[in-house]
Protein backbone atom coordinates (compact mmCIF):
# COMPACT_ATOMS: atom_id res chain seq x y z
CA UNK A 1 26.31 -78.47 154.60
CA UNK A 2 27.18 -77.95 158.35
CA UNK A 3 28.69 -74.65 159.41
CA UNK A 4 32.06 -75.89 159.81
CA UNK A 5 33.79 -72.28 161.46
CA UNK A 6 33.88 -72.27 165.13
CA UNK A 7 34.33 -68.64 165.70
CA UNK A 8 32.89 -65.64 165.08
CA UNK A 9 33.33 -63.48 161.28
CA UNK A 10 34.36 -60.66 163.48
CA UNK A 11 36.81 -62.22 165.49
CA UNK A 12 38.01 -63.69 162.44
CA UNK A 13 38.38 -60.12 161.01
CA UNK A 14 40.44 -59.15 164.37
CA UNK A 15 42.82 -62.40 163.67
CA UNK A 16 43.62 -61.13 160.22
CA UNK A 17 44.01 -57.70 161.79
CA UNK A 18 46.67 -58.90 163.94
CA UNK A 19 48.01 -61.29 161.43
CA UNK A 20 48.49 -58.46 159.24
CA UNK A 21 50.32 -56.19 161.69
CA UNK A 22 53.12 -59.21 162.83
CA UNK A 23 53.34 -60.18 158.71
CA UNK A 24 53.52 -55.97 158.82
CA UNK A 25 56.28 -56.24 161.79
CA UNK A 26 58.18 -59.72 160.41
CA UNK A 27 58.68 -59.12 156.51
CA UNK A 28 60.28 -56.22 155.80
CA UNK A 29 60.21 -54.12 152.45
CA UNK A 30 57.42 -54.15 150.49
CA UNK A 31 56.37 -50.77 152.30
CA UNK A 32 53.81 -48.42 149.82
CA UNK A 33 54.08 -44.79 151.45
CA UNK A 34 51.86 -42.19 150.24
CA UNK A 35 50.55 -38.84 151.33
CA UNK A 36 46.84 -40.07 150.93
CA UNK A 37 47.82 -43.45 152.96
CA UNK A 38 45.41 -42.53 155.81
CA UNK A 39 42.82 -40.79 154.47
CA UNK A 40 42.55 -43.55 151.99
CA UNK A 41 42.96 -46.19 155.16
CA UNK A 42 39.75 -44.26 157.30
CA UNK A 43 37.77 -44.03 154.02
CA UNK A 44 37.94 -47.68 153.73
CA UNK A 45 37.53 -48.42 157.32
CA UNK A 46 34.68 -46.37 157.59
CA UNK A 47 32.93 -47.50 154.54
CA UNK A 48 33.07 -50.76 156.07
CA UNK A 49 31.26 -49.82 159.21
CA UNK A 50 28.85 -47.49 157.70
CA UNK A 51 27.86 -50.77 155.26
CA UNK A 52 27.63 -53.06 158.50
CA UNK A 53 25.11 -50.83 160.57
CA UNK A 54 23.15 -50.62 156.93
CA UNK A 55 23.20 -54.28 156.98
CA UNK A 56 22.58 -54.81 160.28
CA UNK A 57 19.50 -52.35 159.35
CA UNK A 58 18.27 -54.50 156.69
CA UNK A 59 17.96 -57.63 159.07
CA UNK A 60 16.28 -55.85 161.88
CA UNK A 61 13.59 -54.41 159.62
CA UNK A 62 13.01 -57.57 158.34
CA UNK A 63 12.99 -59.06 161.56
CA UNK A 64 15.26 -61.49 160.70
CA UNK A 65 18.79 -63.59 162.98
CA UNK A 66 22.04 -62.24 162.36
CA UNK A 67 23.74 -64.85 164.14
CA UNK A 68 26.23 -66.38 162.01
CA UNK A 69 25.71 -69.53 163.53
CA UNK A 70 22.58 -70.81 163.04
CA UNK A 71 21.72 -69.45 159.29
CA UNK A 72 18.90 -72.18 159.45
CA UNK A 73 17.19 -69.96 161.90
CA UNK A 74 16.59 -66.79 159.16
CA UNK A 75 12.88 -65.99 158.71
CA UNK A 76 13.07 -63.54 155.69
CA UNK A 77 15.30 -64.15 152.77
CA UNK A 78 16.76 -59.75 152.62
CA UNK A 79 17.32 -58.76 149.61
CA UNK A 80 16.26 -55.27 149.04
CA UNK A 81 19.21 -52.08 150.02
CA UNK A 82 22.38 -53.37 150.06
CA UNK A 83 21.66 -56.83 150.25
CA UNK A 84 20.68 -55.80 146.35
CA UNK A 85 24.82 -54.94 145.84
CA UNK A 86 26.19 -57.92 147.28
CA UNK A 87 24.57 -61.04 149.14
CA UNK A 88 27.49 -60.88 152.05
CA UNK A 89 27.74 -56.97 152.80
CA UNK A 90 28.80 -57.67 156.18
CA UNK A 91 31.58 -59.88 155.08
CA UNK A 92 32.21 -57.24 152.50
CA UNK A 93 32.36 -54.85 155.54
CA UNK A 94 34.94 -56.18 157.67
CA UNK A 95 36.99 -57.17 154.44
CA UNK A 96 37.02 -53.10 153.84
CA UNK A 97 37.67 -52.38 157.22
CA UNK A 98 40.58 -54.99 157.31
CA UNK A 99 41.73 -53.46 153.43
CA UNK A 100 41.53 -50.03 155.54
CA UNK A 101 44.55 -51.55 158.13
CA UNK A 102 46.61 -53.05 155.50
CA UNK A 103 46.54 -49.54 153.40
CA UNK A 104 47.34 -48.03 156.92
CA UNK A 105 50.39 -50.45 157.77
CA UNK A 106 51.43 -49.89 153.72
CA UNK A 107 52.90 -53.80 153.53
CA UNK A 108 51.94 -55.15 150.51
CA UNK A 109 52.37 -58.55 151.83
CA UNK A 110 48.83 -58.22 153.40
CA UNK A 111 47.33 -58.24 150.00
CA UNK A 112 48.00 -62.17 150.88
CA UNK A 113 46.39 -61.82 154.35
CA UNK A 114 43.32 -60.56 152.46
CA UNK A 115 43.17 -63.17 150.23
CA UNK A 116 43.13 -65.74 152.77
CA UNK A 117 39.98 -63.68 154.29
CA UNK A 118 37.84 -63.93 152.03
CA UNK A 119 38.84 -67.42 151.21
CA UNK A 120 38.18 -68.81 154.87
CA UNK A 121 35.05 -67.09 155.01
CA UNK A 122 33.62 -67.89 151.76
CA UNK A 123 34.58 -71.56 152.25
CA UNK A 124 34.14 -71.94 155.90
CA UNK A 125 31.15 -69.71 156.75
CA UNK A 126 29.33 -68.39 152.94
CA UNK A 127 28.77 -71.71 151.45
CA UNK A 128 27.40 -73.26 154.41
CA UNK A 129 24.44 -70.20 155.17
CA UNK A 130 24.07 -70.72 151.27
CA UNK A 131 23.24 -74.23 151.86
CA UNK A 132 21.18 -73.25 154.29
CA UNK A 133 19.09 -70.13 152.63
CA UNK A 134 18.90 -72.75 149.60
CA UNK A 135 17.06 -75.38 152.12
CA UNK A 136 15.05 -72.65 153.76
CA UNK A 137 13.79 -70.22 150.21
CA UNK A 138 14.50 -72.63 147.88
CA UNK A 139 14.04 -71.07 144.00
CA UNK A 140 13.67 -67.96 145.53
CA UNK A 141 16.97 -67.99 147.07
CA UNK A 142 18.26 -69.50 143.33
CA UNK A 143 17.17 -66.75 141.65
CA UNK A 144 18.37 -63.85 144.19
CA UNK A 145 21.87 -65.93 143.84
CA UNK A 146 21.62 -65.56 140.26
CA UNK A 147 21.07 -61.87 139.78
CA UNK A 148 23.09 -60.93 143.19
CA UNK A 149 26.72 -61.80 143.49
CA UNK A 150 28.24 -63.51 146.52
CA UNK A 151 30.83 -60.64 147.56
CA UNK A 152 30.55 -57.88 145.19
């Protein structure tokens, strides 16, 4: 399966991010207000960056690409620290950072905005590096898949 997404996960993120503030802006109701809106909106945010330098970690060590691009390039299949939780933590990451903003803007609307996330991702970028790690590690990447989900 070719990699069919053209720009970065990140800058994906970013587009949701600013998605989610003009859906915030456009459609109006369906506010949530709560004393414990930010704190709860910075504890998600920064959960997601703490897990992206951990994953970002993992690859290093391991001496391994990052670049979303080229997945056929990986030299070590990571699965040890949090690449034991989830196969995709840095996806995961940026989808808590971006579930951080929407609990900050308080539209419930952006529960959609999420959705669509993590179904552009998984369809556009996920399945092809699976493809890929699956050409690369063969059974060894089958049986990491099979003990290890794909988000969480």
């Amino acid at each position: 399966m070719q990699l069919v997404l053209k720009v970065p996960p990140p800058v994906q993120a970013l587009i949701c991010g600013i998605l989610m503030w003009v859906v915030d802006e456009q459609l109006p109701g369906g506010q949530l207000e709560s004393a414990i809106q930010l704190p709860m909106a910075i504890l998600f945010a920064i959960s997601g960056i703490v897990l992206l330098v951990f994953s970002m970690l993992a690859f290093r060590r391991a001496g391994t690409t990052v670049d979303p691009f080229h997945p056929e390039e990986a030299s070590q299949l990571v699965v040890d620290g949090v690449f034991g939780y989830s196969r995709n933590p840095m996806y995961v990451s940026l989808l808590l950072v971006l579930i951080g903003w929407a609990i900050c803007l308080g539209g419930v609307y952006n529960i959609a905005v999420l959705a669509l996330f993590v179904s552009y991702i998984t369809f556009f970028q996920i399945k092809a590096e699976e493809a890929a790690m699956r050409s690369l590690f063969g059974e060894t990447y089958v049986n990491y898949c099979s003990r290890v989900r794909r988000w969480i």
